[in-house]
N, C-alpha and C. Protein backbone atom coordinates (compact mmCIF):
# COMPACT_ATOMS: atom_id res chain seq x y z
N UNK A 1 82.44 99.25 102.13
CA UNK A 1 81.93 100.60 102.23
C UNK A 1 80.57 100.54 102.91
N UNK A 2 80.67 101.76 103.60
CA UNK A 2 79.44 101.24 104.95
C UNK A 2 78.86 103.50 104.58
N UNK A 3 77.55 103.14 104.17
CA UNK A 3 76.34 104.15 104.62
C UNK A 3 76.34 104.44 105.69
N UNK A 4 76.44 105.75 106.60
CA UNK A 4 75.77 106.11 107.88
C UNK A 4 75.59 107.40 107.53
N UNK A 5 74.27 107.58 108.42
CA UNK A 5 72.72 108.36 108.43
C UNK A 5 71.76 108.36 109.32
N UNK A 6 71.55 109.38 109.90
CA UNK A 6 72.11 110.38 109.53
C UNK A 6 73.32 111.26 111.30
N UNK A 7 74.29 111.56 111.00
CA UNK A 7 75.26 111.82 111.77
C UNK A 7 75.83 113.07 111.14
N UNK A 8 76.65 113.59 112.48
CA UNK A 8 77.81 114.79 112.33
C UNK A 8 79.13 114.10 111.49
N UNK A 9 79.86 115.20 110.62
CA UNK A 9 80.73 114.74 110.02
C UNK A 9 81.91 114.68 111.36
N UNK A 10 81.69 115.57 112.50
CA UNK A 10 83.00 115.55 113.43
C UNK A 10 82.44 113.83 113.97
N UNK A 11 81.46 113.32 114.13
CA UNK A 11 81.14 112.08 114.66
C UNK A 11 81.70 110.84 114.14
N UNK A 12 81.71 111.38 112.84
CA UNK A 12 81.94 110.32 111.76
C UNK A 12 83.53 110.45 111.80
N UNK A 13 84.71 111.58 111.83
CA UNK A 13 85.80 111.44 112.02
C UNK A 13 86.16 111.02 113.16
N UNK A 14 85.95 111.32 114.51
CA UNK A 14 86.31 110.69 115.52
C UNK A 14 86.12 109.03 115.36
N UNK A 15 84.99 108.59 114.96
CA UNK A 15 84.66 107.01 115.07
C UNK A 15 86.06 106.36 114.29
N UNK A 16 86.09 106.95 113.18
CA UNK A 16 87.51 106.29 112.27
C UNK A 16 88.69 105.23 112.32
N UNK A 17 89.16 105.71 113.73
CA UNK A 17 90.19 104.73 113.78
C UNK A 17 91.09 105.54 113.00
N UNK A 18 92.43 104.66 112.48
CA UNK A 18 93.53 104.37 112.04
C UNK A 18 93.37 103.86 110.05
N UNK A 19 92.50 103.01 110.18
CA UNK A 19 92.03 102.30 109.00
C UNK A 19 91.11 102.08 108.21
N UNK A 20 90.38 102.86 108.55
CA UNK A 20 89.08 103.53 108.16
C UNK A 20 88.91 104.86 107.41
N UNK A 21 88.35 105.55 106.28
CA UNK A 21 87.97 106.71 106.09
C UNK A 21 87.05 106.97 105.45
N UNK A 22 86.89 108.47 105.50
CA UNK A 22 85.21 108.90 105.12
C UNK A 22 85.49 109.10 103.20
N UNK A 23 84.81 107.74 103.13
CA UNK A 23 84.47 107.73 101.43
C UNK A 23 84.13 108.36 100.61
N UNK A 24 83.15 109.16 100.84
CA UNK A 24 81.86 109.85 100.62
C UNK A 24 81.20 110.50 101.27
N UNK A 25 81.12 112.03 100.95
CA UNK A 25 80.24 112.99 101.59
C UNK A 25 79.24 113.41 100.78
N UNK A 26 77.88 112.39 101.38
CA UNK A 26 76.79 112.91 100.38
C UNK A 26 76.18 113.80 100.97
N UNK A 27 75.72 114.33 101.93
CA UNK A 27 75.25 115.62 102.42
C UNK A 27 75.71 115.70 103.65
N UNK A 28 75.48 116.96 104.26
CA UNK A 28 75.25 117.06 105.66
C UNK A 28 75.82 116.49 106.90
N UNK A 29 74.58 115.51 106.48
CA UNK A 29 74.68 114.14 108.05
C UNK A 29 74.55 112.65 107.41
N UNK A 30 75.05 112.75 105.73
CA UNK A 30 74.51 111.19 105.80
C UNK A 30 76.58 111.32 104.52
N UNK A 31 77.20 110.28 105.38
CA UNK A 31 78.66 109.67 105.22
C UNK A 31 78.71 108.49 104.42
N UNK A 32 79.47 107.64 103.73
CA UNK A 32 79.83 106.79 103.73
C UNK A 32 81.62 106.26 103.74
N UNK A 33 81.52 105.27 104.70
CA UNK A 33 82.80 105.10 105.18
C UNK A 33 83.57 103.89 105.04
N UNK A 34 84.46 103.93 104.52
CA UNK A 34 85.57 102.61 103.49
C UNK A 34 86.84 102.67 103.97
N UNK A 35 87.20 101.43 103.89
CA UNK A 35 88.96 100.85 104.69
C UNK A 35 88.99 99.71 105.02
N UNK A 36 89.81 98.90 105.76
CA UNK A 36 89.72 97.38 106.48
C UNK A 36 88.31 97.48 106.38
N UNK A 37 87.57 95.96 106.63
CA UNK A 37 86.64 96.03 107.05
C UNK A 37 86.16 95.90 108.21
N UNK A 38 87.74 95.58 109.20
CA UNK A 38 86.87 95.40 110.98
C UNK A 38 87.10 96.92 111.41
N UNK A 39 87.92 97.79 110.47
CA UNK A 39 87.80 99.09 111.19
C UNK A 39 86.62 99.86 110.41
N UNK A 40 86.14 99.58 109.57
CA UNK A 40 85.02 100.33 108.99
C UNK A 40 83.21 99.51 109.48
N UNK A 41 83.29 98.23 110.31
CA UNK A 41 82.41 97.97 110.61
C UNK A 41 82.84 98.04 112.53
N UNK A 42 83.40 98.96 112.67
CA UNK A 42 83.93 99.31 114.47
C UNK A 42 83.31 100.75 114.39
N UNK A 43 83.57 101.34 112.76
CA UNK A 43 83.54 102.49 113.30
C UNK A 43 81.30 102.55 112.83
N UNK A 44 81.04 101.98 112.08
CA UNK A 44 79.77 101.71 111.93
C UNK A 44 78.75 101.26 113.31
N UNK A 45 79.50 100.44 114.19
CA UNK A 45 78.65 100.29 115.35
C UNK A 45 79.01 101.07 116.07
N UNK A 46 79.69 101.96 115.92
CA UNK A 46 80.45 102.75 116.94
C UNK A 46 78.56 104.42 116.90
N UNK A 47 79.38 104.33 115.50
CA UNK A 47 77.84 105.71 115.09
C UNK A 47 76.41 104.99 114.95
N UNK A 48 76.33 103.73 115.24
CA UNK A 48 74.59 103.18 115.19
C UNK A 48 74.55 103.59 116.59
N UNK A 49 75.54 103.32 117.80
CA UNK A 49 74.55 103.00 119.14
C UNK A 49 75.19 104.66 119.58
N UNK A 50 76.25 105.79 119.51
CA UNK A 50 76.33 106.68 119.91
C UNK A 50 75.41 107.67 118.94
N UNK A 51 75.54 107.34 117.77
CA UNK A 51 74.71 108.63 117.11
C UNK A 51 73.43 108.09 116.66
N UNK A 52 72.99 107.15 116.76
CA UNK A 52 71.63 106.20 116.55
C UNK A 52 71.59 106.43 115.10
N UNK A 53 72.95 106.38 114.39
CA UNK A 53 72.90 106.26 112.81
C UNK A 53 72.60 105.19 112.21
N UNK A 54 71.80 105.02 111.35
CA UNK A 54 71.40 103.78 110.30
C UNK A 54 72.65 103.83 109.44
N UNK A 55 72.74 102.21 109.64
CA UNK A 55 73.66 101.59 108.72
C UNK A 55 73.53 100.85 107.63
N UNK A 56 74.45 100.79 106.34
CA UNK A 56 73.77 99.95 105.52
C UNK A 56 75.49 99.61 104.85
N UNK A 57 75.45 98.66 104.17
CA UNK A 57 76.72 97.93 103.57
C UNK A 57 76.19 98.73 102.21
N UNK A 58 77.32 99.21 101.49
CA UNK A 58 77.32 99.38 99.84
C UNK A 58 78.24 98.44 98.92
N UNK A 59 78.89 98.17 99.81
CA UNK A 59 80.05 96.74 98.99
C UNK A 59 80.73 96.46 100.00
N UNK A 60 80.64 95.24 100.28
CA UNK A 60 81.55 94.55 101.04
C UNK A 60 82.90 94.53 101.03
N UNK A 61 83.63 94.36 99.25
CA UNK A 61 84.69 94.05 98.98
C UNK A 61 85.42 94.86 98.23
N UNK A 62 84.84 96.29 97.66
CA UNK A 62 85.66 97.23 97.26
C UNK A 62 85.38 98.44 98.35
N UNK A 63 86.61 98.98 98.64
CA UNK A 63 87.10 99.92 99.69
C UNK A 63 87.20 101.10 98.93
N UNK A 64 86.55 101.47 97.78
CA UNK A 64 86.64 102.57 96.82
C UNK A 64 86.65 103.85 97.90
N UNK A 65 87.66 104.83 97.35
CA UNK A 65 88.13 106.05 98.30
C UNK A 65 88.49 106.53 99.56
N UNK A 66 89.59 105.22 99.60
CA UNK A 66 90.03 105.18 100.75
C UNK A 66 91.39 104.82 100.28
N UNK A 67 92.32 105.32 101.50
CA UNK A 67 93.64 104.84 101.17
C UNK A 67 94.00 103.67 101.02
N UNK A 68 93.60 102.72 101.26
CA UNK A 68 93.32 101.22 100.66
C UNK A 68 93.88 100.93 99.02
N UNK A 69 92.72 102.22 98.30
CA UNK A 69 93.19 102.30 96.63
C UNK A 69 94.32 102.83 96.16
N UNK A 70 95.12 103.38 97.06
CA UNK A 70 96.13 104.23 96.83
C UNK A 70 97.12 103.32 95.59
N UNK A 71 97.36 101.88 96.16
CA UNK A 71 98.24 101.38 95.15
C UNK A 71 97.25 101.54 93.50
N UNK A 72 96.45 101.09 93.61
CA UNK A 72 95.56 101.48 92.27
C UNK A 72 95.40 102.61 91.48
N UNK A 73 95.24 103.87 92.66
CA UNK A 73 95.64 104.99 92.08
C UNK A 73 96.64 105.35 91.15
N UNK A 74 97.71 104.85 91.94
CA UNK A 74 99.92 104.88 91.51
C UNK A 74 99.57 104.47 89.84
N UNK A 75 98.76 103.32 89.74
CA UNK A 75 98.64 102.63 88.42
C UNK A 75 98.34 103.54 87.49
N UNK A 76 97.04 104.34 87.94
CA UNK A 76 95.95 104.88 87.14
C UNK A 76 97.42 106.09 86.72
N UNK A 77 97.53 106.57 87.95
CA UNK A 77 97.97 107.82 87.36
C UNK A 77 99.50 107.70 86.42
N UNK A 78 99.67 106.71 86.35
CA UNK A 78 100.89 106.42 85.41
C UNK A 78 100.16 105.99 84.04
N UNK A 79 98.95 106.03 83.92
CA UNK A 79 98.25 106.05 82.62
C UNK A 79 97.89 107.03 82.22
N UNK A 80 97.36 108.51 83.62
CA UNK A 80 97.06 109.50 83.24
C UNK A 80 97.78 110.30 82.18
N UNK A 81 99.52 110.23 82.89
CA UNK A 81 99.88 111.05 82.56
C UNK A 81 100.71 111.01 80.98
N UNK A 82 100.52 108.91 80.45
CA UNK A 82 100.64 109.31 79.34
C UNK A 82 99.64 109.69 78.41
N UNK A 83 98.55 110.20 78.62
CA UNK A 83 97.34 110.57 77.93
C UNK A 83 97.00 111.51 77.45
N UNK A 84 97.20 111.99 76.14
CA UNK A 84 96.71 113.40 75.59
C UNK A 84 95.67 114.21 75.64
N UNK A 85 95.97 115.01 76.64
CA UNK A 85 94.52 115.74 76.85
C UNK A 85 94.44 116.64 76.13
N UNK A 86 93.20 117.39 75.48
CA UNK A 86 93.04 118.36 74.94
C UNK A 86 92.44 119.21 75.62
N UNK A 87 92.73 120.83 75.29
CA UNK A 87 92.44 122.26 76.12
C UNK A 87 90.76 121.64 75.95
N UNK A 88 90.31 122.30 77.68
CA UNK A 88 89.18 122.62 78.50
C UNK A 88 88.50 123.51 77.60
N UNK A 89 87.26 123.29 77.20
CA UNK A 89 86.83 124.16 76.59
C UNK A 89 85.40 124.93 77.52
N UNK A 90 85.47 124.14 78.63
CA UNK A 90 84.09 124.60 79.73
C UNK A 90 85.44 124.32 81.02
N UNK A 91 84.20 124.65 82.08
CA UNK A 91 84.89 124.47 83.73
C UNK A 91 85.38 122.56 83.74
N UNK A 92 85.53 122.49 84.78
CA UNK A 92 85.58 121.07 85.08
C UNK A 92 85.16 121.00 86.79
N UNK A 93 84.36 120.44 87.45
CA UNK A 93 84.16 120.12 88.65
C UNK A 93 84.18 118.86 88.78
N UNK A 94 85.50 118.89 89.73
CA UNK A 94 86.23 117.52 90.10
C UNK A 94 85.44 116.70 91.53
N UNK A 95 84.82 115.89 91.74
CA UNK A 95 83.94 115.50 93.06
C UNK A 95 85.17 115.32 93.98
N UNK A 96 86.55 115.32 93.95
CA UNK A 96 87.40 115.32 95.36
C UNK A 96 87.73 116.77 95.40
N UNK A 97 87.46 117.70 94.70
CA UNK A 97 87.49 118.90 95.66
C UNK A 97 86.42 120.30 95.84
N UNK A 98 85.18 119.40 94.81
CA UNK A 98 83.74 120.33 95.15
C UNK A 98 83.67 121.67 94.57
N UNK A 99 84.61 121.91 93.90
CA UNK A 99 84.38 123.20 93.43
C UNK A 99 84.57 123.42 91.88
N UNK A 100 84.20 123.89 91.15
CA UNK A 100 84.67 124.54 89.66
C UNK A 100 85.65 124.77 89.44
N UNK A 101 86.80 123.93 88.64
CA UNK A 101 87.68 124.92 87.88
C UNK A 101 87.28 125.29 86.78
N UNK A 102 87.37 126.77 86.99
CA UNK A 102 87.37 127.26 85.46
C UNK A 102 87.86 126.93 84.53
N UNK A 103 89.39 127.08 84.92
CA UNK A 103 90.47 126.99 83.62
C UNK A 103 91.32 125.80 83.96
N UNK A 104 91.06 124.23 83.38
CA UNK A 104 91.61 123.34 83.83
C UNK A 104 92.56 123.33 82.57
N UNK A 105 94.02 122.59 83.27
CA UNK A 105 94.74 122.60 82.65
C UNK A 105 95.11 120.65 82.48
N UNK A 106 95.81 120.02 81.61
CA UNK A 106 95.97 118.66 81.77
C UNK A 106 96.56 118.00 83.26
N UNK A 107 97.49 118.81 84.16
CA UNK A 107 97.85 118.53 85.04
C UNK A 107 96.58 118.28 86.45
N UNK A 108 95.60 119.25 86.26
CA UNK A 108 94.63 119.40 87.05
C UNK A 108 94.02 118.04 86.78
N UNK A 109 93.80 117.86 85.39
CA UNK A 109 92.51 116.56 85.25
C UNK A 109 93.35 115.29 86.08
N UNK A 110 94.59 115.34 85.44
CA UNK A 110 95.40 114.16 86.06
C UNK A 110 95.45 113.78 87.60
N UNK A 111 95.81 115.53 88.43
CA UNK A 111 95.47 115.47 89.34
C UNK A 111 94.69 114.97 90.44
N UNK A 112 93.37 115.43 89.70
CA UNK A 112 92.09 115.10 90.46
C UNK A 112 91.66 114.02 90.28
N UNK A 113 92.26 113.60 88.88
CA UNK A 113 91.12 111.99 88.64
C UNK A 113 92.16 110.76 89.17
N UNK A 114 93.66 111.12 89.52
CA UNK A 114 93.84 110.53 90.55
C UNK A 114 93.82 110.60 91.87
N UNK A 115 93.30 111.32 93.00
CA UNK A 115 92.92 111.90 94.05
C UNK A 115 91.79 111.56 94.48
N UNK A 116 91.05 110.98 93.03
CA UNK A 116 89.46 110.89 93.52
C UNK A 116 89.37 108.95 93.46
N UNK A 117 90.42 108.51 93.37
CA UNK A 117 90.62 107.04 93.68
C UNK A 117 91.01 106.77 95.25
N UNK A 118 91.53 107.91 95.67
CA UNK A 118 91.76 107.14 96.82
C UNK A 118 91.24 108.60 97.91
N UNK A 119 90.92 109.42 97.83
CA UNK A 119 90.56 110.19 98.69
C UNK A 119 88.81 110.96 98.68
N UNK A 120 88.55 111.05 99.87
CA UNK A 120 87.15 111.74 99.83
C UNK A 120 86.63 112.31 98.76
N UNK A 121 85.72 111.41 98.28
CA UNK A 121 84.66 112.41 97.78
C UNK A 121 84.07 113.53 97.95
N UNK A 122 83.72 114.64 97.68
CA UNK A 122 83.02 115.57 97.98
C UNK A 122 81.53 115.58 97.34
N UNK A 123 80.83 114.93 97.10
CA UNK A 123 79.43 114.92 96.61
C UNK A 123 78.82 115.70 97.09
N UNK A 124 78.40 116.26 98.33
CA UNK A 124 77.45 117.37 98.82
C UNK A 124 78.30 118.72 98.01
N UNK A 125 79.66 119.12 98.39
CA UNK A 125 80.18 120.22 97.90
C UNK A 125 79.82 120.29 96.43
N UNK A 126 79.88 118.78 95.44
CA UNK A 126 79.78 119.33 94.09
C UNK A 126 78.63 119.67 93.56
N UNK A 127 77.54 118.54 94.72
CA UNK A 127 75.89 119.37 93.97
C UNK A 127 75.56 120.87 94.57
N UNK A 128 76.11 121.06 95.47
CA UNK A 128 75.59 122.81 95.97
C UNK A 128 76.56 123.41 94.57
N UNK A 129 77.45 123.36 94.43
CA UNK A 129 78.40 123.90 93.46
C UNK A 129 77.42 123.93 91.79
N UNK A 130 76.77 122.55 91.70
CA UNK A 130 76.57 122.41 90.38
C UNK A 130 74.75 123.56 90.60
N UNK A 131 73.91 123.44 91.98
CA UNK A 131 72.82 124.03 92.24
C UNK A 131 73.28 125.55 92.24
N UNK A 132 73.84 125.93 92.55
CA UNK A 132 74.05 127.04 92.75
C UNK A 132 75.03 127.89 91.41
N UNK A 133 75.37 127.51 90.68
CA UNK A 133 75.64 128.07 89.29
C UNK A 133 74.65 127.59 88.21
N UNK A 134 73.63 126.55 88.36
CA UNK A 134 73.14 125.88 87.46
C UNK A 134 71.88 125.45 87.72
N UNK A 135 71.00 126.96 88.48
CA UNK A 135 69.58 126.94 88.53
C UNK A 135 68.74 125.98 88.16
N UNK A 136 68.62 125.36 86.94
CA UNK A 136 67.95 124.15 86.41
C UNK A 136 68.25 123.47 85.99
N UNK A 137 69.71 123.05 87.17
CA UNK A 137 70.33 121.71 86.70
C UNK A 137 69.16 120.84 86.61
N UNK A 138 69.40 119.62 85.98
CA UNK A 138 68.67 118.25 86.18
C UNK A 138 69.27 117.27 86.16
N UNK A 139 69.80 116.52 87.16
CA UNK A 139 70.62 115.03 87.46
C UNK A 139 69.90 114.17 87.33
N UNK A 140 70.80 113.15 86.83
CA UNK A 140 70.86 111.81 86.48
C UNK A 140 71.32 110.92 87.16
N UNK A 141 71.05 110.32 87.88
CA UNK A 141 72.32 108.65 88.26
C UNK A 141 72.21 107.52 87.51
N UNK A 142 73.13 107.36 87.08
CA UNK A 142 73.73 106.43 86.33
C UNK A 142 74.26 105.37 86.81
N UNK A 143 73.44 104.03 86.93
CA UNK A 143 74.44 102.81 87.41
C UNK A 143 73.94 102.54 89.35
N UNK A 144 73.90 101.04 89.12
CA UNK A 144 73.15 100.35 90.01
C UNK A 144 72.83 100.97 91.64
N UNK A 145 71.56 101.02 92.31
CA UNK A 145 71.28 101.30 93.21
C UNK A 145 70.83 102.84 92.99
N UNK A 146 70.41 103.89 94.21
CA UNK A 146 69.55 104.88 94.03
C UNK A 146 70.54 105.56 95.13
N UNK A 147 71.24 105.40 95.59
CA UNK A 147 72.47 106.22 96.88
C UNK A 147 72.19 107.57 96.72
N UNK A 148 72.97 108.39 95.39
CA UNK A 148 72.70 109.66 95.39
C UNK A 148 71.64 110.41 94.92
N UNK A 149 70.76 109.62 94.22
CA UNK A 149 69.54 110.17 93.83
C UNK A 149 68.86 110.17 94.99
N UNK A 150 68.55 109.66 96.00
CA UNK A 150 67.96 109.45 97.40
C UNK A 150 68.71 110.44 98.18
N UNK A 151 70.31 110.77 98.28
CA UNK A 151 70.71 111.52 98.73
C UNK A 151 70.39 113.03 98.44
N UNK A 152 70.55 112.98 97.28
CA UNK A 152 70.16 114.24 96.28
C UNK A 152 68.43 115.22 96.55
N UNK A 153 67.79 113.96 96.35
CA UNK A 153 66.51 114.34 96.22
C UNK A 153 65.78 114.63 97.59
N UNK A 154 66.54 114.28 98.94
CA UNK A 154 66.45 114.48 100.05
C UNK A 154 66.91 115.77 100.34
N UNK A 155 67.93 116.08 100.03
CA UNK A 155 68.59 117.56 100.41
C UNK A 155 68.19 118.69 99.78
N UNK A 156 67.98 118.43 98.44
CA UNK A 156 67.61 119.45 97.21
C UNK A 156 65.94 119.25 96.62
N UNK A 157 64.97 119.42 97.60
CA UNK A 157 63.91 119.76 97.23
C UNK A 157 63.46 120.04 95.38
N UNK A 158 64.39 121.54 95.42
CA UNK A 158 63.95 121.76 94.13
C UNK A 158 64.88 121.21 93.02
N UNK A 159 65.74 120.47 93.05
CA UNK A 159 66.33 120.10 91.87
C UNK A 159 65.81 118.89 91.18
N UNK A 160 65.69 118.85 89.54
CA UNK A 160 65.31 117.35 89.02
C UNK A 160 65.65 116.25 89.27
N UNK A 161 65.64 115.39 89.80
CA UNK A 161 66.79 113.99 90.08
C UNK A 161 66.14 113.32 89.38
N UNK A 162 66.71 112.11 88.55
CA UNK A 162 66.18 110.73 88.11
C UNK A 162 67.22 110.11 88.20
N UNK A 163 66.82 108.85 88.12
CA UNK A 163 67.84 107.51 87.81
C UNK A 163 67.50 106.74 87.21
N UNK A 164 68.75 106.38 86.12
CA UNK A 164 68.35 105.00 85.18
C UNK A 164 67.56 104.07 85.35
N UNK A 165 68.08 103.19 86.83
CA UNK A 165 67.85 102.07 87.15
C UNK A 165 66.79 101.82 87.44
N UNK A 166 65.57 102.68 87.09
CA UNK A 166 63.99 103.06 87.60
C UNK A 166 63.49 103.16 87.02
N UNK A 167 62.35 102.18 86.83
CA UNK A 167 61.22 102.87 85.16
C UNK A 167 60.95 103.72 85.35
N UNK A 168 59.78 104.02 86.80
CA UNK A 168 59.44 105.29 86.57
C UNK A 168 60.00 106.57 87.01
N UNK A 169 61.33 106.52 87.26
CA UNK A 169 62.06 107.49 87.12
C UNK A 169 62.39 107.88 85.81
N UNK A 170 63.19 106.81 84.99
CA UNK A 170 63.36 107.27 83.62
C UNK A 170 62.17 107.74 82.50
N UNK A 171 60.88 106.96 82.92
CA UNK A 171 59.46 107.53 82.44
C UNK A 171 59.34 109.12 82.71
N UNK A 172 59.36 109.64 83.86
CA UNK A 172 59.53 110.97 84.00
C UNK A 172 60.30 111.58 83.50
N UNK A 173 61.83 111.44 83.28
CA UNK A 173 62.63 112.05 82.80
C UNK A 173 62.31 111.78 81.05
N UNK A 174 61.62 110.50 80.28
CA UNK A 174 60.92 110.99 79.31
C UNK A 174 59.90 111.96 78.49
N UNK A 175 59.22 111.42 80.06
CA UNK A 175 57.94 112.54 79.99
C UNK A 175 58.48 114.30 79.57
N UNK A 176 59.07 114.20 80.60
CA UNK A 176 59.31 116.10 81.17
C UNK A 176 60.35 116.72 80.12
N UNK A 177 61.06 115.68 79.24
CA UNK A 177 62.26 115.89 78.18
C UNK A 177 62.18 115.54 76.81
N UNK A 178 60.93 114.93 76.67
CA UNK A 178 60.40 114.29 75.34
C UNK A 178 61.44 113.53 74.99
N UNK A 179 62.05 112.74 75.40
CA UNK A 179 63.24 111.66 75.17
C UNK A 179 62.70 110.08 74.86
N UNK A 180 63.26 109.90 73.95
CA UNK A 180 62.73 108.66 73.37
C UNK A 180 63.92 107.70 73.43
């Protein structure tokens, strides 16, 4: 899985190839893109020297959300569906399709939480979604590296961001929450 930043999403689909796809849509102009790795590092030099996008590796060896996982998916979702879900008692916003369901039903969760193994993320769609019903949201990232908190906190001026993996990120989010 390969970072590029900042670029057009039509830039980022043309570069693609065959074996390649767009992983992750964290905002705008900044992609990340997963598959083989000679077609996801073709299509990476392809957007450094045409779109003068910065590149960066996020894992070498997992191809997370890309059709790659698809057999993994098949797995998951044959676990989903023996799994007892209980009625939605709030919305659910699924990150592969960016928007709120209101009224999720067990088929939906199954749906989406297998969909979101092997197909695009929507991360930009779900934080405008979560900003825009949820005035004072305040996010968290959870778990190694700063990707979407950097993404986040770049696009969304006014929203809270912290991340675990940061003293003084999590110091602030003490501070401002009295959390001990």
């Amino acid at each position: 899985m390969v970072s590029v930043f900042p670029c057009e999403r039509e830039q980022v689909r043309q570069s693609l190839g065959t074996a390649a796809d767009i992983s992750i849509e964290l905002s705008v102009k900044h992609f990340v893109i997963g598959g083989e790795t000679a077609a996801v590092q073709a299509a990476a030099d392809l957007l450094e020297e045409e779109a003068f996008a910065e590149i960066r590796v996020i894992d070498a060896a997992l191809p997370m959300h890309s059709r790659l996982f698809q057999p993994a998916a098949d797995a998951f979702r044959a676990v989903l569906e023996k799994t007892e879900w209980l009625p939605a008692s709030k919305a659910y916003l699924p990150n592969v399709d960016g928007e709120f369901l209101t009224d999720p039903h067990p088929e939906d969760f199954v749906d989406r939480l297998y969909r979101h193994v092997f197909n695009t993320v929507q991360w930009a769609q779900s934080v405008a979604a979560i900003t825009n019903h949820y005035r004072d949201a305040l996010l968290v990232e959870v778990g190694p590296g700063r990707i979407l908190y950097n993404a986040v906190s770049r696009e969304y001026k006014h929203v809270r961001c912290f991340c675990a993996d940061h003293p003084e990120s999590l110091q602030n989010l003490q501070e401002a929450y009295r959390v001990v």
